[in-house]
Protein backbone atom coordinates (compact mmCIF):
# COMPACT_ATOMS: atom_id res chain seq x y z
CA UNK A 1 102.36 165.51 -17.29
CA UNK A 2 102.94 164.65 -13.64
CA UNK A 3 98.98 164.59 -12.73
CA UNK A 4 95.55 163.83 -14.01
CA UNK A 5 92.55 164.24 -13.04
CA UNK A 6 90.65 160.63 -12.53
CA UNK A 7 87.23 160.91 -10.94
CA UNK A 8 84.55 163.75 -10.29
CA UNK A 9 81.74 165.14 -8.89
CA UNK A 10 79.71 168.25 -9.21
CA UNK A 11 76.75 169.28 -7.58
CA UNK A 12 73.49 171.63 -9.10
CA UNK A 13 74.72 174.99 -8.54
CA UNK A 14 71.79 177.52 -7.61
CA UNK A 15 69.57 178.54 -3.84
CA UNK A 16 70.22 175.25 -2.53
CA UNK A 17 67.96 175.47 0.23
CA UNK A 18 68.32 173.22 3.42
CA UNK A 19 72.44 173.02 2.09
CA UNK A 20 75.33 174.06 4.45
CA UNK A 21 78.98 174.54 3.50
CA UNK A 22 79.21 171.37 5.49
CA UNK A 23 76.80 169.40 3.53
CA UNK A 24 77.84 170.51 0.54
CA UNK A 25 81.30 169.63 0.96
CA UNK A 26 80.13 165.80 2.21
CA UNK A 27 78.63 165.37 -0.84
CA UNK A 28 81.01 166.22 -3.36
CA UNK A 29 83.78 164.36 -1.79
CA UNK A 30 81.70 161.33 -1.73
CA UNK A 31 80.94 161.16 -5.06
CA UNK A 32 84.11 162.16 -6.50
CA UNK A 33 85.89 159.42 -4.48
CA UNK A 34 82.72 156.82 -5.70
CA UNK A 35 83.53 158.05 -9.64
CA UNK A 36 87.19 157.39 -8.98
CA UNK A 37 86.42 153.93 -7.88
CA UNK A 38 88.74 154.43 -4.54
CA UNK A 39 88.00 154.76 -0.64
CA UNK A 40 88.88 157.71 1.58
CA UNK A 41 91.54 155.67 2.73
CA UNK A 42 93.63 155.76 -0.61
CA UNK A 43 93.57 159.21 -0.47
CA UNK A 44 96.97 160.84 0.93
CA UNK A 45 96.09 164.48 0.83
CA UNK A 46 93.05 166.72 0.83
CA UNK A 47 92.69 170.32 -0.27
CA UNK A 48 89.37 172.73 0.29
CA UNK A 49 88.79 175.69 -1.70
CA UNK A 50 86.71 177.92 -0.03
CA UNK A 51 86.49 181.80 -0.23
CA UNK A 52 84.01 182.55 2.41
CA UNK A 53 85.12 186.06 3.52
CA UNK A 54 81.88 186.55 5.44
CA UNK A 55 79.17 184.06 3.70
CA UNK A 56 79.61 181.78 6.18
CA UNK A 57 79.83 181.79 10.09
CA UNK A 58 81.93 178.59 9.85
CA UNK A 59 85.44 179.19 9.18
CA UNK A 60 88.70 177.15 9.54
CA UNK A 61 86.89 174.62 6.79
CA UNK A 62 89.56 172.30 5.87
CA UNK A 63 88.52 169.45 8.79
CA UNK A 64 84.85 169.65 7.01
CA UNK A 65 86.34 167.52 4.53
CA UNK A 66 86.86 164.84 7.28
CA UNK A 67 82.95 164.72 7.82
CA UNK A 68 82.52 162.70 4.88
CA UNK A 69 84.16 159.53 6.38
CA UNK A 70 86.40 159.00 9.38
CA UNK A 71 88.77 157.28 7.73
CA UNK A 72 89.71 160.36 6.33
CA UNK A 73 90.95 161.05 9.88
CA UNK A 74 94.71 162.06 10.10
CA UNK A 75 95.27 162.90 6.68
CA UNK A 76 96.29 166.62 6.08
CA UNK A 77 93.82 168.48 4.77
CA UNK A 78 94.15 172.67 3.75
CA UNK A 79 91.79 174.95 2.81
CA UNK A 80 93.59 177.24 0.01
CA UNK A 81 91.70 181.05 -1.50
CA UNK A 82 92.36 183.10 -3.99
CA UNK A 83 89.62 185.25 -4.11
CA UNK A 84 87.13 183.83 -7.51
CA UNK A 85 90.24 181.59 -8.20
CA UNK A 86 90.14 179.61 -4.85
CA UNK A 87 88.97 176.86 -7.20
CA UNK A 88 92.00 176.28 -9.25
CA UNK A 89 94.33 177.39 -6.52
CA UNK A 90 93.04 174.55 -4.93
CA UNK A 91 93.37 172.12 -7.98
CA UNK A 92 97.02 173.54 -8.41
CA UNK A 93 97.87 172.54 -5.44
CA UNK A 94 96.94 169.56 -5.26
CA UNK A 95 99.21 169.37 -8.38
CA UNK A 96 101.90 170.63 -6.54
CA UNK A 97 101.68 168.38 -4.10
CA UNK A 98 102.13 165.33 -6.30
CA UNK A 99 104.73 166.52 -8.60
CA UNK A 100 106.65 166.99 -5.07
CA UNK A 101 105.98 163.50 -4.57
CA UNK A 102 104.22 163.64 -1.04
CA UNK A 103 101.15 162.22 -2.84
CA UNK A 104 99.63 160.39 -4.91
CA UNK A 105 96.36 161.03 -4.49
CA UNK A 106 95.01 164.57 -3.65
CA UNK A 107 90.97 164.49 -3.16
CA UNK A 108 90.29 168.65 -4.51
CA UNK A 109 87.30 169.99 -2.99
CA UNK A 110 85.66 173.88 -3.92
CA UNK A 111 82.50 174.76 -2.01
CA UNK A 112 80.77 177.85 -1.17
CA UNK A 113 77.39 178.81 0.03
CA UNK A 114 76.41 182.52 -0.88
CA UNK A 115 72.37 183.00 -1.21
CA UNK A 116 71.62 182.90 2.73
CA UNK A 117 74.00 186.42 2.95
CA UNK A 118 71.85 189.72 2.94
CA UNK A 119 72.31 191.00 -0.63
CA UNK A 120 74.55 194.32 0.55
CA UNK A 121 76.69 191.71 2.72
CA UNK A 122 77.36 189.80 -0.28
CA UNK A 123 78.18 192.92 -2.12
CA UNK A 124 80.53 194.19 0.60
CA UNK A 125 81.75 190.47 1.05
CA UNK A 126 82.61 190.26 -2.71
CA UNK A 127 84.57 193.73 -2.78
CA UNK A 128 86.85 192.21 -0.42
CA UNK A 129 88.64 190.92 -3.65
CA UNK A 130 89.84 194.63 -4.32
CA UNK A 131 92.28 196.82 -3.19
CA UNK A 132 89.73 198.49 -0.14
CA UNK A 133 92.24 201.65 0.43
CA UNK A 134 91.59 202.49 -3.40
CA UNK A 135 88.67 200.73 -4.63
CA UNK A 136 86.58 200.22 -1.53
CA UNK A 137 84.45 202.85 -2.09
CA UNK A 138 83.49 202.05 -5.17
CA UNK A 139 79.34 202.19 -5.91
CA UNK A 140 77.89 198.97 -6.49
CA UNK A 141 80.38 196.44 -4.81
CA UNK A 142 82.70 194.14 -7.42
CA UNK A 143 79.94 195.07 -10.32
CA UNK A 144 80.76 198.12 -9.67
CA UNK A 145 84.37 197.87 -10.32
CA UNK A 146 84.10 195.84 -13.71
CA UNK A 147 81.32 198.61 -14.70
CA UNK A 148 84.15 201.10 -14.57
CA UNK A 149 86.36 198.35 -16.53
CA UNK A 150 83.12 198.12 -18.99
CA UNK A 151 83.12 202.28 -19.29
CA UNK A 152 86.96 202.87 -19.70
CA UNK A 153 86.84 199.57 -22.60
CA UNK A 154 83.79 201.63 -24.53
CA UNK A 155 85.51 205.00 -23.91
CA UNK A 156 88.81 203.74 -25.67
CA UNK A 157 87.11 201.41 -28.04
CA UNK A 158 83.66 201.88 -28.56
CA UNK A 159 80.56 201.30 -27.44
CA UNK A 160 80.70 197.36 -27.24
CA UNK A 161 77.21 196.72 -26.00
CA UNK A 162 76.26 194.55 -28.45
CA UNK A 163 79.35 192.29 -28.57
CA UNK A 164 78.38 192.15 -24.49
CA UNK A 165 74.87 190.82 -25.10
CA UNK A 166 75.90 187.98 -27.71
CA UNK A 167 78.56 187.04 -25.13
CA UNK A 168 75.44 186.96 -22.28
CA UNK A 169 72.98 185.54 -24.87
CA UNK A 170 75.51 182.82 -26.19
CA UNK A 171 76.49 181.24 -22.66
CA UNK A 172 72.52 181.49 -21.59
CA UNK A 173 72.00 179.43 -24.47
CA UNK A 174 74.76 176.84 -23.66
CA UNK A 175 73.50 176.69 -20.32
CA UNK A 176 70.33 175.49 -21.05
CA UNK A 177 71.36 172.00 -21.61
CA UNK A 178 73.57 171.79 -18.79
CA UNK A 179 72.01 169.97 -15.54
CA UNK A 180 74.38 171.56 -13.22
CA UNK A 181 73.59 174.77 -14.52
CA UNK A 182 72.00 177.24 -12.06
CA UNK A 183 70.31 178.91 -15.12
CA UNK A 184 68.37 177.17 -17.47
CA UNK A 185 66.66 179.87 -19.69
CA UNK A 186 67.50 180.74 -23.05
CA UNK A 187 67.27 184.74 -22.93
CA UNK A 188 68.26 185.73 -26.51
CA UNK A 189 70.09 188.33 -27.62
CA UNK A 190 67.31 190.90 -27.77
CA UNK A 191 66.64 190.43 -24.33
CA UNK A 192 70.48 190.37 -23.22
CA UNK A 193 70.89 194.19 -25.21
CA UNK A 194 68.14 196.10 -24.51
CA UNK A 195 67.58 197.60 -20.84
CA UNK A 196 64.36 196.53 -19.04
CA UNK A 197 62.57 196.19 -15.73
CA UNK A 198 64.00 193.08 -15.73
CA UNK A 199 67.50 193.65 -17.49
CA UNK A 200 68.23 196.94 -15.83
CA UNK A 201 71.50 198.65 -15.39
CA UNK A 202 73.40 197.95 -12.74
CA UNK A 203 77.15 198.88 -12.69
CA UNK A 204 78.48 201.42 -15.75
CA UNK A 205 77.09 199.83 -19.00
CA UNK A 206 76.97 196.83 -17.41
CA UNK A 207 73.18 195.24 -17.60
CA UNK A 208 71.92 191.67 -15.17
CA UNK A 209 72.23 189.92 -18.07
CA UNK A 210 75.94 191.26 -17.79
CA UNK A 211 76.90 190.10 -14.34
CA UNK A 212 77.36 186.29 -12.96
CA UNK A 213 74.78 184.84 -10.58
CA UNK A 214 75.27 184.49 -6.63
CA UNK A 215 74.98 181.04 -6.01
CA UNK A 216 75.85 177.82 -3.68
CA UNK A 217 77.25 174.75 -4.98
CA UNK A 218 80.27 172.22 -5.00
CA UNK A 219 82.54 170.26 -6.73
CA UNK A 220 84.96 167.85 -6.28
CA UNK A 221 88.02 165.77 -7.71
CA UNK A 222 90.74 163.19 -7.57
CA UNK A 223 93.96 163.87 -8.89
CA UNK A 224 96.71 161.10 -8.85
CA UNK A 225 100.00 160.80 -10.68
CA UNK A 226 100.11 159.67 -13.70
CA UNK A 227 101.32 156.26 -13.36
CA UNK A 228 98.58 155.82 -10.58
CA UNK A 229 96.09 157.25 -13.24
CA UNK A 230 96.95 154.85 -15.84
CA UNK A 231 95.44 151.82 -13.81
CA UNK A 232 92.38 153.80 -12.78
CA UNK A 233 89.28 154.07 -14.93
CA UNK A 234 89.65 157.13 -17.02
CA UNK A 235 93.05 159.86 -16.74
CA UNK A 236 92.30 163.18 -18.09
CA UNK A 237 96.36 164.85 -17.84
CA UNK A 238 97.34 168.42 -17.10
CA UNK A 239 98.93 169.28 -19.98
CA UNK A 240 99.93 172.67 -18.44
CA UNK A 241 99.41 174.37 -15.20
CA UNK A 242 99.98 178.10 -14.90
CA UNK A 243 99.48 180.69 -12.14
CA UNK A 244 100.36 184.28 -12.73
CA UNK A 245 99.59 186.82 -9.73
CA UNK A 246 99.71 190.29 -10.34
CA UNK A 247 99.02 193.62 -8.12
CA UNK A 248 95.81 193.96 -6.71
CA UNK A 249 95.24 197.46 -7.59
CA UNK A 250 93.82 198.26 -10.14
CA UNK A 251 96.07 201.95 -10.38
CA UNK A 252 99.35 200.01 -11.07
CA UNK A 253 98.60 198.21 -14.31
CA UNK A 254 96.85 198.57 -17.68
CA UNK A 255 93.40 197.56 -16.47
CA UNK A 256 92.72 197.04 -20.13
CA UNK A 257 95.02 194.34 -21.23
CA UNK A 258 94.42 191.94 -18.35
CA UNK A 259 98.01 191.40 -18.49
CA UNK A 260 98.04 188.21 -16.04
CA UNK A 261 95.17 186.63 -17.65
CA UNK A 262 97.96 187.41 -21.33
CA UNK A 263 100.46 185.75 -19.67
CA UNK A 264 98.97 182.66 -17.87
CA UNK A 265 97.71 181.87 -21.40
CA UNK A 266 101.58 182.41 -22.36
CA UNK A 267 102.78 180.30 -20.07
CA UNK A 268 100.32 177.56 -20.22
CA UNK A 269 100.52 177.15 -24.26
CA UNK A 270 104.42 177.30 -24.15
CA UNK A 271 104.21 174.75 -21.13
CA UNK A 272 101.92 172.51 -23.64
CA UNK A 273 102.99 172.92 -26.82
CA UNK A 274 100.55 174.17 -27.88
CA UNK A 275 98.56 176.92 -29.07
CA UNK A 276 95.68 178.55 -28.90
CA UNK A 277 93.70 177.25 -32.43
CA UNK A 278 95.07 173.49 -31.14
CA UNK A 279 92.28 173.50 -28.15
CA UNK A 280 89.08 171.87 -28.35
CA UNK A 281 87.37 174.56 -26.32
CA UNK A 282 87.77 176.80 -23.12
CA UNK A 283 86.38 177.32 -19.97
CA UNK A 284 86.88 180.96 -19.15
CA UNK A 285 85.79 183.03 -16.19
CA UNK A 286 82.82 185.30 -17.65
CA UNK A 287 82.45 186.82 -13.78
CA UNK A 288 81.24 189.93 -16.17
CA UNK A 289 80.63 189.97 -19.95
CA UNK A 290 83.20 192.78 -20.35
CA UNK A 291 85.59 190.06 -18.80
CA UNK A 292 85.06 187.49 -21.53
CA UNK A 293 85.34 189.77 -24.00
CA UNK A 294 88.78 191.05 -22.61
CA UNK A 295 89.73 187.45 -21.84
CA UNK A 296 89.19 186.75 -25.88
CA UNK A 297 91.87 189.43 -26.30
CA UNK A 298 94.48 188.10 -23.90
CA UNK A 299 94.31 184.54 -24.82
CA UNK A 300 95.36 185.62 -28.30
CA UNK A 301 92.02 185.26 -30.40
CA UNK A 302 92.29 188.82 -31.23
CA UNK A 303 94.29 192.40 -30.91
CA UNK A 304 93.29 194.13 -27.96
CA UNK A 305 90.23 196.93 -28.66
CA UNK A 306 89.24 194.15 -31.32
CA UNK A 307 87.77 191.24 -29.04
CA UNK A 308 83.80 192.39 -29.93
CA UNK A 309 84.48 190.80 -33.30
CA UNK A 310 84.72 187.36 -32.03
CA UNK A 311 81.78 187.83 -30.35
CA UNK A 312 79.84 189.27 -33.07
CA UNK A 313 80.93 186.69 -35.39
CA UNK A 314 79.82 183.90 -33.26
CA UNK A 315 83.64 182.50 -33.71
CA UNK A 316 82.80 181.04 -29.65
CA UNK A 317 79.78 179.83 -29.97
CA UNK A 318 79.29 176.29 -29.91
CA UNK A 319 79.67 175.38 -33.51
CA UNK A 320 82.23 178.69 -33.94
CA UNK A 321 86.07 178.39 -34.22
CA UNK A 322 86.83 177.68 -30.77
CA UNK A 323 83.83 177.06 -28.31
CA UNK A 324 84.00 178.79 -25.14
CA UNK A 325 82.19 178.17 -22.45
CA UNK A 326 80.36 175.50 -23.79
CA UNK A 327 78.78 175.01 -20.15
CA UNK A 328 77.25 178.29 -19.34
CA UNK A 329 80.42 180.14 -17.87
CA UNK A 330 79.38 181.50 -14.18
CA UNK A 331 76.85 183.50 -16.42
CA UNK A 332 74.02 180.69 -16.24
CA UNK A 333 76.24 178.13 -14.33
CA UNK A 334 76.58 180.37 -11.71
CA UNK A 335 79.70 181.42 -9.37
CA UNK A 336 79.95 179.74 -6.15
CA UNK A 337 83.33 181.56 -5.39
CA UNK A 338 85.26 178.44 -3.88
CA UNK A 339 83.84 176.03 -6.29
CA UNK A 340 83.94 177.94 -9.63
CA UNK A 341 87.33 176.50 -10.60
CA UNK A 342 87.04 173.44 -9.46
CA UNK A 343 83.48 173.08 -11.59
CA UNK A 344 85.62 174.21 -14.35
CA UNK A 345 88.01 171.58 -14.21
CA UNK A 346 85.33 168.42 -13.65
CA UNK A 347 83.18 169.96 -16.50
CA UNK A 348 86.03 170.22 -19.07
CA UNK A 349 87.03 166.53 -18.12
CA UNK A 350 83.59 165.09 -18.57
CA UNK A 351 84.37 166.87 -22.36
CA UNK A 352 87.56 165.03 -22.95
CA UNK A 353 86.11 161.63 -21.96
CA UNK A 354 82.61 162.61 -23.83
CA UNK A 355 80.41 162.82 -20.26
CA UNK A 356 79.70 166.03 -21.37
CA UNK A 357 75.82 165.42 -22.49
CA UNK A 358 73.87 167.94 -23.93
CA UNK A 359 76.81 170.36 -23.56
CA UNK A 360 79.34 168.19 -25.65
CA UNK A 361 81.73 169.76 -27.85
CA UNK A 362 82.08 167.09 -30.50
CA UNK A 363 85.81 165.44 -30.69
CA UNK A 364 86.58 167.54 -27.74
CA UNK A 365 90.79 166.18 -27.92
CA UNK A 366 92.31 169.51 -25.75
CA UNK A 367 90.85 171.81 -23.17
CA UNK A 368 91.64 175.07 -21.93
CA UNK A 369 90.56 176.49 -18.33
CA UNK A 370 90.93 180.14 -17.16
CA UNK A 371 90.15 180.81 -13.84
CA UNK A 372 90.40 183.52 -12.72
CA UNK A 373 90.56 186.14 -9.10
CA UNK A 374 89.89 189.49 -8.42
CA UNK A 375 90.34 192.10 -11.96
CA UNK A 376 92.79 189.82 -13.62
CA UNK A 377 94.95 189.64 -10.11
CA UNK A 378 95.55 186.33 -9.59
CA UNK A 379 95.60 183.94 -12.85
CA UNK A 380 95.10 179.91 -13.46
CA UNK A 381 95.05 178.52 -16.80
CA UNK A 382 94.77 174.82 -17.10
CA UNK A 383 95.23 172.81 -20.35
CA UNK A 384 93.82 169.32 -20.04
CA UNK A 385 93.73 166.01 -22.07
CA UNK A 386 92.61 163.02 -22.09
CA UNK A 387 95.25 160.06 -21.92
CA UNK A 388 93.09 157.10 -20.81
């Protein structure tokens, strides 16, 4: 355990009208550095995770960070992506950092504003996160490529339409009592299956009620080292820290098995100790229902073809054998690209130190984060506790 994660922030995601990236970004930091209990001067090193590719005309973002206080002036600040991962790239590195020993305290900020882009822009913005020479042309923009994930899953496997809509009706649900949540609305499971006017198809077999929600929003840390923690308020400890990157297309690797997704989880558990029936809950990246359902596969709740059964059976629901995404998931949180894995992060520590409100997992002791970019490309998994 060389960091932890001692003070927070998170904005409502959602159409945050009157918002820039800029604003955005002031306020998180702020308030992250104001829950720590430190200034801007304590901190040694800042890092920005911000996707952008086109949803904002203000690039080179890092020195936005520096808006929220000019004594931040001097101190070096990078803005890290990784496509839907930027978030925990961001976080990781901050980790890195510290276990280097340049710093001790890393302020982690994830931002992105996406609701003032032309719908087809963000579609075309979002396919950016494929391979373009082979899956550019794909209909229907990054839905589009996890439909065809959806169809090849039910053409080996099934039809697993239902198992999608508990997943969809499930996080709704848990959404509902989170404030940050961009989504508020229990839809039910009837609603999530069946197609509608307003639940149509949109990708493959992949419904709305299938796909996460285009959104702005922010979030924001403080990671120190763990003897720096220890005299701070609260220290929530990286148990484990894993990033697996794999090829980005989709033609050189068993779309199926989401491989580096299997072997962050790996690499995290053998990294903690741990496995995967120790854990409280997990945060996992529902970008698509089809992805949480594969994601239940490759963190080892089930065989792969066999993941609808977890779903069906309610084992992740919140009162189920292992809880995940207790806070939504981007499915009624939403998915500001840069700030998706930071959001993860702050959320599972307000669980371990029981800030978590209505969306409290009772006795949460371990967490377990999986962010991740792209179709399974690049891969974070986090495993968190709290030590103080």
């Amino acid at each position: 355990m060389t960091a932890c994660i001692v003070g927070w922030s998170h904005l409502p995601f959602g159409k945050l009208e009157g918002e820039t990236v800029e604003s955005l970004i002031v306020k998180a930091a702020v308030g992250a550095l104001d829950h720590a209990g430190i200034g801007p001067e304590d901190v040694d090193e800042i890092v920005l995770g911000h996707f952008n590719a086109g949803f904002s005309p203000q690039d080179f973002t890092a020195s936005l960070v520096l808006q929220a206080s000019d004594a931040f002036r001097f101190k070096p600040a990078t803005r890290v992506e990784n496509a839907c991962a930027t978030g925990s790239a961001a976080v990781h590195q901050g980790i890195k950092t510290i276990r280097a020993g340049n710093a001790k305290v890393v302020l982690v900020v994830g931002v992105e504003k996406m609701t003032s882009t032309p719908g087809p822009e963000i579609g075309k913005n979002l396919l950016k996160a494929s391979y373009l020479p082979e899956e550019g042309e794909i209909p229907a923009g990054f839905a589009g490529v996890f439909g065809q994930i959806a169809a090849a899953y039910f053409q080996k496997y099934g039809d697993q339409s239902d198992a999608l809509a508990m997943i969809a009706a499930k996080n709704h649900k848990n959404g509902v009592n989170n404030p940050y949540a961009q989504m508020r609305k229990d839809l039910g499971y009837e609603f999530c299956r069946q197609e509608s006017e307003k639940n149509p198809f949109v990708a493959g077999p992949l419904k709305r009620t299938d796909c996460s929600l285009v959104s702005d929003g922010a979030a924001a840390l403080v990671l120190t080292d763990t003897q720096t923690a220890l005299k701070m308020k609260r220290a929530v400890a990286f148990r484990a820290a894993a990033h697996v990157q794999d090829f980005l297309p989709i033609s050189k690797r068993d779309i199926l098995l989401f491989e580096g997704c299997s072997e962050g989880w790996k690499r995290a558990l053998e990294q903690a100790g741990v496995t995967i029936d120790d854990l409280s809950f997990v945060e996992t990246h529902d970008c698509f229902t089809i992805a949480e359902l594969i994601e239940y596969e490759a963190m080892g709740l089930a065989k792969p073809g066999e993941g609808a059964r977890i779903a069906l059976e309610g084992q992740t629901a919140m009162n189920g054998r292992l809880p995940v995404n207790p806070s939504g998931g981007l499915k009624a949180k939403g998915h500001p690209i840069g700030a998706s894995g930071v959001s993860m992060h702050v959320l599972s520590s307000m669980q371990l130190t029981g800030e978590a409100g209505g969306i409290q997992v009772p006795g949460a002791k371990l967490a377990g984060i999986f962010n991740m970019g792209g179709a399974a490309v690049a891969n974070y998994v986090s495993v968190l506790e709290r030590i103080k």
